[in-house]
C-alpha atoms as a PDB file:
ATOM      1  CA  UNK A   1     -16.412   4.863  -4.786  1.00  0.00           C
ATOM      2  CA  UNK A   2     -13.893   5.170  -2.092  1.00  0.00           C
ATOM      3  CA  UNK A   3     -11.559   1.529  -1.197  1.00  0.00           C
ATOM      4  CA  UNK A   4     -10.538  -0.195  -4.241  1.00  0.00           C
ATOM      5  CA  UNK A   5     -10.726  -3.976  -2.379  1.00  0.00           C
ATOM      6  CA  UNK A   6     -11.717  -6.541  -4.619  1.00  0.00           C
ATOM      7  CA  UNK A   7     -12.494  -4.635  -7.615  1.00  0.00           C
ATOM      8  CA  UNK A   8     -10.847  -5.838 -10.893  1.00  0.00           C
ATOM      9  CA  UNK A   9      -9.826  -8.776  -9.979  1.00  0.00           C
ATOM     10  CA  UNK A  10      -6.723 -10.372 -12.280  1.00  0.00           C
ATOM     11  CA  UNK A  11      -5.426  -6.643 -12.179  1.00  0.00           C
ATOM     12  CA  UNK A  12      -2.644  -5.466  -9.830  1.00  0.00           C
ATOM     13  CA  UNK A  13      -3.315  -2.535  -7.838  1.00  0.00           C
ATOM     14  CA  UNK A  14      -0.882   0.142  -6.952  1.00  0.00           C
ATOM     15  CA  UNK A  15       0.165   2.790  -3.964  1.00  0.00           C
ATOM     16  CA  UNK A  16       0.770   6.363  -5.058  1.00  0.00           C
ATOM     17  CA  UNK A  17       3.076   8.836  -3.462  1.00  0.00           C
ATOM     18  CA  UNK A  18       4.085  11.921  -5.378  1.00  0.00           C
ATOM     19  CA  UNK A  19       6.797  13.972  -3.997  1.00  0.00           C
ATOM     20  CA  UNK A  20       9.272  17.062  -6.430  1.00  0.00           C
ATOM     21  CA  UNK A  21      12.089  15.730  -8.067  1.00  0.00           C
ATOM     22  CA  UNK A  22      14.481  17.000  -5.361  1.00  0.00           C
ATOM     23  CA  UNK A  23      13.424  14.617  -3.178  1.00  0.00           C
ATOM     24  CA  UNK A  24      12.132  11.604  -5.617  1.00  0.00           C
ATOM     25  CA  UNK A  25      16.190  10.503  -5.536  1.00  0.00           C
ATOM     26  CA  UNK A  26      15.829   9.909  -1.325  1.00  0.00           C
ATOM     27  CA  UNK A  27      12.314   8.271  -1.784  1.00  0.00           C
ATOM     28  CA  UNK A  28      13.512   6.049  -4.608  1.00  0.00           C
ATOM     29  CA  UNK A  29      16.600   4.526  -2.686  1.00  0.00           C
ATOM     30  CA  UNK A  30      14.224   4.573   0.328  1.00  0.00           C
ATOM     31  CA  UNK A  31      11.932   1.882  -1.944  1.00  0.00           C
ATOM     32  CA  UNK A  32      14.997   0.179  -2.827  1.00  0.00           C
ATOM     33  CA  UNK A  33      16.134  -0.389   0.534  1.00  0.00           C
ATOM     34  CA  UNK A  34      12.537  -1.542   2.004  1.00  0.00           C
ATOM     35  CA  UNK A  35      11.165  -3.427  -1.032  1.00  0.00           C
ATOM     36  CA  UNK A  36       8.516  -5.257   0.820  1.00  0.00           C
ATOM     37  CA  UNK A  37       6.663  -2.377   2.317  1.00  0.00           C
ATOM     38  CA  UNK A  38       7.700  -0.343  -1.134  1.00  0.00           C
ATOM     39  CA  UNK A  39       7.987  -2.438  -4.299  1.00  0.00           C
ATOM     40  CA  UNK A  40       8.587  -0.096  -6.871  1.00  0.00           C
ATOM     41  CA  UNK A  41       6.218  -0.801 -10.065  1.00  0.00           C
ATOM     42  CA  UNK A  42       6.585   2.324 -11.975  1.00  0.00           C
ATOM     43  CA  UNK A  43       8.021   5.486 -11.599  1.00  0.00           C
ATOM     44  CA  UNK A  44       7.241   8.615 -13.771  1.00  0.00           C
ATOM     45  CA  UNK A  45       9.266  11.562 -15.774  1.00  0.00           C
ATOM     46  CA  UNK A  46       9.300  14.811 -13.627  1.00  0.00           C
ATOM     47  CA  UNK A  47       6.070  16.426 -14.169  1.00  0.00           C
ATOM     48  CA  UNK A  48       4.192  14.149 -16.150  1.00  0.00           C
ATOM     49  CA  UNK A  49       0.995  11.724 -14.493  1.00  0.00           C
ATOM     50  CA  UNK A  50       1.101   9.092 -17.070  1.00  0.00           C
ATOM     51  CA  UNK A  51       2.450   5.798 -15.421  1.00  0.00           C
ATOM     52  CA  UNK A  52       3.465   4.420 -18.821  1.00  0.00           C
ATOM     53  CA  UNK A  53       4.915   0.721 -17.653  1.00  0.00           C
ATOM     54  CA  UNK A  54       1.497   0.412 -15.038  1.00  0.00           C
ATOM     55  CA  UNK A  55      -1.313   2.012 -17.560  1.00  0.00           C
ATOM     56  CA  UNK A  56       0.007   4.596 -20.302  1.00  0.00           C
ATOM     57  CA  UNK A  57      -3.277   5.923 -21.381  1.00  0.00           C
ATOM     58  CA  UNK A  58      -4.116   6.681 -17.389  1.00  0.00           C
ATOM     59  CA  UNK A  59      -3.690  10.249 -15.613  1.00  0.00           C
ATOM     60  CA  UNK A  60      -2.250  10.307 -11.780  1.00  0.00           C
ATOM     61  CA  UNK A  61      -3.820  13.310 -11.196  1.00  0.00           C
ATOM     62  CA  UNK A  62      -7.458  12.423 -11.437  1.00  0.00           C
ATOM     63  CA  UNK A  63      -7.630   8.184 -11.963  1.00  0.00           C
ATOM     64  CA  UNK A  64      -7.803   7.706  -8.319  1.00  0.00           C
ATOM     65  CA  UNK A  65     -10.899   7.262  -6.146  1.00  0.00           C
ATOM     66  CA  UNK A  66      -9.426   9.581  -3.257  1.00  0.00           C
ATOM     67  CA  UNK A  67      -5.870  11.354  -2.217  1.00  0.00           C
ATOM     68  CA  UNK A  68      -4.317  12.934   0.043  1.00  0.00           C
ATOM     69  CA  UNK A  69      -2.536  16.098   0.206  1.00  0.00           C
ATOM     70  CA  UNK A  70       0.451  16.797   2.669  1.00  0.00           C
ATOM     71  CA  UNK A  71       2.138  20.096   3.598  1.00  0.00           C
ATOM     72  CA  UNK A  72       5.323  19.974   5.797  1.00  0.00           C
ATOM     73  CA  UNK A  73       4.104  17.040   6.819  1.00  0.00           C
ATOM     74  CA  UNK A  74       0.719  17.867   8.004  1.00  0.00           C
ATOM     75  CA  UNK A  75      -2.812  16.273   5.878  1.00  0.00           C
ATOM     76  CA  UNK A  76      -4.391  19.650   4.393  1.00  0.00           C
ATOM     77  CA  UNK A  77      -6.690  17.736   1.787  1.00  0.00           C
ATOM     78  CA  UNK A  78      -8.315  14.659   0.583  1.00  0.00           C
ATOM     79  CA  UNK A  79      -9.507  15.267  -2.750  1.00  0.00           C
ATOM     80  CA  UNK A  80     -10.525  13.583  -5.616  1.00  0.00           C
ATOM     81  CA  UNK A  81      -8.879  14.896  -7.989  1.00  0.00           C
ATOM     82  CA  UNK A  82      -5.212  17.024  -7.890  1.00  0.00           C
ATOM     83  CA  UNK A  83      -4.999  19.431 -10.596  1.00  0.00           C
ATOM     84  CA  UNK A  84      -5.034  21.950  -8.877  1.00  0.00           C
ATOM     85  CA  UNK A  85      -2.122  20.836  -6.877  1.00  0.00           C
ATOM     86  CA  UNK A  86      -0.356  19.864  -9.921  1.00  0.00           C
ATOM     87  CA  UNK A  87       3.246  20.939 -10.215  1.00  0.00           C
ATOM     88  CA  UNK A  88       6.184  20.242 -13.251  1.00  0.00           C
ATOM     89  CA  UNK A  89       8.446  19.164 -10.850  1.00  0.00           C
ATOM     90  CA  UNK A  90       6.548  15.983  -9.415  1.00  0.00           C
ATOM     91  CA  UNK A  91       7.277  12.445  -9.482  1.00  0.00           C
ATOM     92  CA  UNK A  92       5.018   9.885  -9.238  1.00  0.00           C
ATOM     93  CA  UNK A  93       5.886   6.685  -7.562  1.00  0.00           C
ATOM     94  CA  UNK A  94       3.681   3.279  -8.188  1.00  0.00           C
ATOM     95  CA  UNK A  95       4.134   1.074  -5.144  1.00  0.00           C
ATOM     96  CA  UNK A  96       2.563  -2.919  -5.383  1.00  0.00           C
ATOM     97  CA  UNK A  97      -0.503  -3.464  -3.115  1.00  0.00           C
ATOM     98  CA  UNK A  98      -1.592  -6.797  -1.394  1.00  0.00           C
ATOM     99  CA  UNK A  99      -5.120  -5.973  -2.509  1.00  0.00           C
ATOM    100  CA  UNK A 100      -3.638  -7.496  -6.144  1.00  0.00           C
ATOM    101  CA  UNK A 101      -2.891 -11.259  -4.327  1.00  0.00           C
ATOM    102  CA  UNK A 102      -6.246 -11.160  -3.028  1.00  0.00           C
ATOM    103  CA  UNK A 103      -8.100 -12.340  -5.985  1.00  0.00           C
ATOM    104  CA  UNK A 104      -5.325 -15.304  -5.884  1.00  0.00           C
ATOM    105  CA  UNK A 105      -6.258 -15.950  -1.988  1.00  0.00           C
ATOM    106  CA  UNK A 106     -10.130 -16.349  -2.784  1.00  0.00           C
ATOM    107  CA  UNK A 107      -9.374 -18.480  -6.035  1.00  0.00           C
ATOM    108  CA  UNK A 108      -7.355 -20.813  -3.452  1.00  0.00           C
ATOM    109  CA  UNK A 109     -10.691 -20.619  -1.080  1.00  0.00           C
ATOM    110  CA  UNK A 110      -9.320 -18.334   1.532  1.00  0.00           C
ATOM    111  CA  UNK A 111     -11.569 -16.074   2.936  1.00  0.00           C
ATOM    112  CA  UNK A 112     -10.915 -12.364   3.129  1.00  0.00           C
ATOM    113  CA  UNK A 113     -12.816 -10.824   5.845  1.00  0.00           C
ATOM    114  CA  UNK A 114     -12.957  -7.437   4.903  1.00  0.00           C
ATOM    115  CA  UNK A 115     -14.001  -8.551   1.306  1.00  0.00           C
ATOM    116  CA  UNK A 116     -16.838 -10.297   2.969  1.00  0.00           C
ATOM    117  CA  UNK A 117     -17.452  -7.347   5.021  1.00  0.00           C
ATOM    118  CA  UNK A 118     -17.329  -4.754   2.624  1.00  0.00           C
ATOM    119  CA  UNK A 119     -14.895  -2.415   4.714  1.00  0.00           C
ATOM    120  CA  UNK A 120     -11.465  -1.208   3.737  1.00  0.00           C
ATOM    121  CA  UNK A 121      -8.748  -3.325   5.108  1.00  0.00           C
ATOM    122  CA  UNK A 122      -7.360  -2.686   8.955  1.00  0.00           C
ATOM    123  CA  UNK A 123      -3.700  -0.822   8.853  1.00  0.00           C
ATOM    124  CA  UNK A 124      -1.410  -0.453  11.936  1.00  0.00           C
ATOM    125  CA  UNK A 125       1.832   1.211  12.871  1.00  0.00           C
ATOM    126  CA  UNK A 126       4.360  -1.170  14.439  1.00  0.00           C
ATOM    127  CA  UNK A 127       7.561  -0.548  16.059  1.00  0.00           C
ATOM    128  CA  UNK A 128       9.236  -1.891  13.125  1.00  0.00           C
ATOM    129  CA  UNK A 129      11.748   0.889  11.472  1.00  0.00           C
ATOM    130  CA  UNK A 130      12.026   0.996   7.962  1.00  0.00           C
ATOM    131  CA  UNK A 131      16.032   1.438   6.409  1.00  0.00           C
ATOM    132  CA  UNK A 132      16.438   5.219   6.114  1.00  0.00           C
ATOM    133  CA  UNK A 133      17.571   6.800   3.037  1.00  0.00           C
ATOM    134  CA  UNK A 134      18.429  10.543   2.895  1.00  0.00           C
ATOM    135  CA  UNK A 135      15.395  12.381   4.489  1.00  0.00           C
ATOM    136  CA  UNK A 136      13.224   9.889   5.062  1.00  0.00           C
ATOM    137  CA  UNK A 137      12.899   6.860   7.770  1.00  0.00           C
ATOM    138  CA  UNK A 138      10.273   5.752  10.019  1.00  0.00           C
ATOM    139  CA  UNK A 139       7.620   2.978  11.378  1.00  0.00           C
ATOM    140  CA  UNK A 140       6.768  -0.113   8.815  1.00  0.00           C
ATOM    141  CA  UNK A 141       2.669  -0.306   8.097  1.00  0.00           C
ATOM    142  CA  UNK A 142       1.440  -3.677   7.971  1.00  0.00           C
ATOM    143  CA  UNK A 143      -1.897  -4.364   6.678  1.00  0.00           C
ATOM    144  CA  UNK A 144      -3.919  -7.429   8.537  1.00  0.00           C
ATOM    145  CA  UNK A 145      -6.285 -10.478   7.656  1.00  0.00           C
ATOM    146  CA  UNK A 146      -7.515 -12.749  10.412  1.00  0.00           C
ATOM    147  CA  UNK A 147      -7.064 -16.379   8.945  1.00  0.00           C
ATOM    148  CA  UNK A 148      -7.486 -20.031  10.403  1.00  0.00           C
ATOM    149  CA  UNK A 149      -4.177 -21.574  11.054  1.00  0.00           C
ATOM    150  CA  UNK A 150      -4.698 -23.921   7.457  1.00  0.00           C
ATOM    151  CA  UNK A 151      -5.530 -20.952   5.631  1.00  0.00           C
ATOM    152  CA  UNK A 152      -2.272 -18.650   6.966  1.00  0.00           C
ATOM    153  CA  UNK A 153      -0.051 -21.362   5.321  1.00  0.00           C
ATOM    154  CA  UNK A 154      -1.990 -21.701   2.320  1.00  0.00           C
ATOM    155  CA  UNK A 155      -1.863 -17.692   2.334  1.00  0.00           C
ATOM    156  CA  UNK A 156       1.914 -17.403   2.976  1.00  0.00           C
ATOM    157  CA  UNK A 157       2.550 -20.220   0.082  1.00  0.00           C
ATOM    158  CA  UNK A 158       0.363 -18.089  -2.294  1.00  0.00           C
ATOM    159  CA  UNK A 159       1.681 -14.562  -1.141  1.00  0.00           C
ATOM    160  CA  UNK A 160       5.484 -14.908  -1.506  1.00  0.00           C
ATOM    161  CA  UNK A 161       4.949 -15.981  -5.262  1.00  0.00           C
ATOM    162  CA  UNK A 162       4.126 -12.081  -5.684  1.00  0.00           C
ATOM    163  CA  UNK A 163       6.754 -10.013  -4.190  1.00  0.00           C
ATOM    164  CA  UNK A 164       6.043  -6.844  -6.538  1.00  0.00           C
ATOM    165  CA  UNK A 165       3.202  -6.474  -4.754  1.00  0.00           C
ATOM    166  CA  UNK A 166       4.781  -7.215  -0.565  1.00  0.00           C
ATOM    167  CA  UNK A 167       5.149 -10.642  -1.181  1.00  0.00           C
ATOM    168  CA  UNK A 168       4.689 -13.689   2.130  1.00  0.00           C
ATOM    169  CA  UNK A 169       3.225 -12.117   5.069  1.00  0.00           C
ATOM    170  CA  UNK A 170       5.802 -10.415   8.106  1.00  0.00           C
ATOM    171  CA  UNK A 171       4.619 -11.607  10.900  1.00  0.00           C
ATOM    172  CA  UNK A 172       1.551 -14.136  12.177  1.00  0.00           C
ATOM    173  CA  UNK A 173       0.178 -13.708  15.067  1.00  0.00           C
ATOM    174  CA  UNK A 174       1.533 -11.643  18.521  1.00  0.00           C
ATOM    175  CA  UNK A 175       0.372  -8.519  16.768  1.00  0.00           C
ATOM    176  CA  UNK A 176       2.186  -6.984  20.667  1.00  0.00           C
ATOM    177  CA  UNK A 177       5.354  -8.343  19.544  1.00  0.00           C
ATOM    178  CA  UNK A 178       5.394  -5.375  16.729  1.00  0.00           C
ATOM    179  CA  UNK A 179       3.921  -2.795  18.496  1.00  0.00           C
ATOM    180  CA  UNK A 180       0.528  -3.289  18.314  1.00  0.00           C
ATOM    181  CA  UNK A 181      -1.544  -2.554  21.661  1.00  0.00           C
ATOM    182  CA  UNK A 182      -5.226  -3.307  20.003  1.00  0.00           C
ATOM    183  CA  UNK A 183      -6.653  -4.570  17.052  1.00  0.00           C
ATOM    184  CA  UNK A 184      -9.629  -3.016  17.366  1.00  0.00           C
ATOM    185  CA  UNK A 185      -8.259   0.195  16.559  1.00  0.00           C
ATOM    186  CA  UNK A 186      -6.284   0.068  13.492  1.00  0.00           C
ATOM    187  CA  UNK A 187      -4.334   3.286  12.466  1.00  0.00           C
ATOM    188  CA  UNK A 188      -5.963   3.070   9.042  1.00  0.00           C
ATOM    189  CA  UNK A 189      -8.774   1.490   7.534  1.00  0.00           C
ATOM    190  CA  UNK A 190     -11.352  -0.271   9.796  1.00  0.00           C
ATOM    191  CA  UNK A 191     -11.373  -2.847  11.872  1.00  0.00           C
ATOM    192  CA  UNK A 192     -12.623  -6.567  11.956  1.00  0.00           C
ATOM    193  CA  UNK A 193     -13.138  -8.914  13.808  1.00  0.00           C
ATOM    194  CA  UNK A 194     -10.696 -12.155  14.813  1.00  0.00           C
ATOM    195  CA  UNK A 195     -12.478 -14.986  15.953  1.00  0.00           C
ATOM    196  CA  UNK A 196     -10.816 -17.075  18.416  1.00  0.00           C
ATOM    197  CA  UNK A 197     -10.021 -19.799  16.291  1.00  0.00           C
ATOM    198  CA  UNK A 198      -8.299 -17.178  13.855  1.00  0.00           C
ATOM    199  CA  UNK A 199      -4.254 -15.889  13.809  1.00  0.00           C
ATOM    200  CA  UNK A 200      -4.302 -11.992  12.995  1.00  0.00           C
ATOM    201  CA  UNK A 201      -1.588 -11.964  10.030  1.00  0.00           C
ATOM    202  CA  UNK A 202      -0.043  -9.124   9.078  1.00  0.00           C
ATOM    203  CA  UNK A 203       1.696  -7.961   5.580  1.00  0.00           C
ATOM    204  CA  UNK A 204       4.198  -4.950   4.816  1.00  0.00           C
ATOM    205  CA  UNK A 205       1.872  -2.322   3.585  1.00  0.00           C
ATOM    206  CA  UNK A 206       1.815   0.733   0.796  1.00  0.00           C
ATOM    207  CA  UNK A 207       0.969   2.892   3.322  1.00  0.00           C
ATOM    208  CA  UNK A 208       4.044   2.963   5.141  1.00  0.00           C
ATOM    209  CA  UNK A 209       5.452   5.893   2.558  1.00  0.00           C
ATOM    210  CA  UNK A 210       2.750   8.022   4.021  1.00  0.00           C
ATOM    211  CA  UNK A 211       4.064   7.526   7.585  1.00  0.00           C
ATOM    212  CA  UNK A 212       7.247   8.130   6.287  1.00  0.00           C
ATOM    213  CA  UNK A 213       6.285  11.275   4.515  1.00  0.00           C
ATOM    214  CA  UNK A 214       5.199  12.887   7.888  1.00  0.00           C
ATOM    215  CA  UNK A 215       8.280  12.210   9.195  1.00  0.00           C
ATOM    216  CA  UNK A 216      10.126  13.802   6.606  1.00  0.00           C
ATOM    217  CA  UNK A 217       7.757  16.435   6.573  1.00  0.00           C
ATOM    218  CA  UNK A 218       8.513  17.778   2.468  1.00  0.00           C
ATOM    219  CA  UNK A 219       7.092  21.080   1.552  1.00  0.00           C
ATOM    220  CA  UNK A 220       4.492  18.890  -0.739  1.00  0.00           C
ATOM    221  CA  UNK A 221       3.605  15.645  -1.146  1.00  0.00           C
ATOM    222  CA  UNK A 222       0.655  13.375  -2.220  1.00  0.00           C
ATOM    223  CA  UNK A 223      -0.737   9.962  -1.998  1.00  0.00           C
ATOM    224  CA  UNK A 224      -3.550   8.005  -2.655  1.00  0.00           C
ATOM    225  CA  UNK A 225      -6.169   7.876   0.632  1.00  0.00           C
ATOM    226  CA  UNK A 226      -5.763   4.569   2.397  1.00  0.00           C
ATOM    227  CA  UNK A 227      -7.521   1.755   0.431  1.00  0.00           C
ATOM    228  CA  UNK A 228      -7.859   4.118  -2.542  1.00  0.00           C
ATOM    229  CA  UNK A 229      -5.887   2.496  -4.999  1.00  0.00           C
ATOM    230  CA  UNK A 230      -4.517   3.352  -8.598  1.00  0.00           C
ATOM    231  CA  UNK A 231      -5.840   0.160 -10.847  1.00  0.00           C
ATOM    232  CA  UNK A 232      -3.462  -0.610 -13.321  1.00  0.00           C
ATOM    233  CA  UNK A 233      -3.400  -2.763 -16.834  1.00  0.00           C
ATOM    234  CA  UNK A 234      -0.792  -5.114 -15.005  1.00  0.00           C
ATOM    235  CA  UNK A 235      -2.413  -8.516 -14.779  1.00  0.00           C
ATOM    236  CA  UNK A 236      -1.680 -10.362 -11.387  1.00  0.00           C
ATOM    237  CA  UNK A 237      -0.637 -13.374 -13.196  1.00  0.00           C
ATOM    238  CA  UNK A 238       2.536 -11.034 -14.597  1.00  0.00           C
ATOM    239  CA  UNK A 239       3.796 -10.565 -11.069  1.00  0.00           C
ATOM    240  CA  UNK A 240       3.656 -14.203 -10.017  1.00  0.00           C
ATOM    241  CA  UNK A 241       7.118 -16.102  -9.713  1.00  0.00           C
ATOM    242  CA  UNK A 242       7.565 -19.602  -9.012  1.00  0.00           C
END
């Protein structure tokens, strides 16, 4: 198995990043101060993998499909299991996914294309800065879904009721007005296709920590592979306000 889209649906899905305790202080206020791209669902003790508000009889180090393993900020691994990268000083952080409000989005009749498609979801890099805190700043990630104009404001009506997990989408349509040159060629995940009676609509994404991370460039760090998600025993209808 590698993406997590569309499995367990009425579960919430979580981003991992997994940084030592000197820096998990930074990367904490960092999720405070950007809660739609990072909307903090759990947060472990210093060297354990148990997630014990998201799924307390689960292990970090082995319970996800894929990671991936950063030195100095550079990508030295994608494994599927970390054990052997293990240390007693990490911190695991559980950050909300938008792959949780898509079982809501197909209940409602929306169609998700890259559900229907089978692929992992398209990702892109926009000229959007994040807040910095302490060491680490950088470029929001916004995930996309192409969507008829009827079904973007049936999908922003249905997305803000779960902030924990980004919330209403950031931006609809103009993907050029945040930095993005080409759909066709997302920075992670694959592309699809938007038909011309479709807006490209774009959500704050869990894989902005990871662009953050090379930017701060920490001696270690790990994350879940884009689209690899941590499931967790939260049920989506737990999340929803409103």
């Amino acid at each position: 198995m590698e993406q997590t889209s569309g499995l367990a649906p009425g579960f919430a899905q979580a981003n991992l990043a997994i940084l030592p305790q000197e820096l998990a202080g930074d990367f904490q206020e960092f999720c405070r101060l950007n809660p739609k791209p990072c909307p903090l669902l759990d947060v472990t003790e210093p060297g354990s993998a148990i997630p014990k508000k998201a799924a307390s009889s689960a292990d970090l180090r082995t319970d996800l499909p894929r990671y991936r393993v950063w030195r100095d900020g550079e990508l030295i691994d994608e494994p599927t299991d970390i054990r052997d990268y293990w240390q007693d000083d990490l911190v695991c952080f559980l950050i909300g996914c938008s792959f949780t409000f898509e079982a809501a989005l197909i209940r409602a009749g929306v169609l998700v294309r890259h559900i229907e498609m089978g692929v992992n979801v398209p990702m892109y890099l926009t000229n959007l800065q994040c807040a910095p805190a302490g060491v680490f700043h950088g470029p929001l990630v916004v995930s996309m879904r192409p969507l008829k104009p009827a079904d973007a404001i049936a999908a922003v009506q249905i997305t803000a009721r779960y902030p924990d997990v980004h919330g209403a989408p950031i931006h609809l349509g103009l993907p050029e007005q945040i930095g993005i040159a080409d759909l066709a060629r997302p920075d992670f995940g694959d592309p699809v296709p938007v038909h011309d009676d479709e807006l490209p609509v774009f959500w704050a994404c869990g894989v902005t920590p990871q662009s953050v991370i090379m930017s701060a460039k920490p001696p270690l760090a790990i994350t879940h592979s884009p689209g690899c998600m941590f499931l967790t025993d939260i049920r989506d209808d737990d999340l929803a306000v409103g």
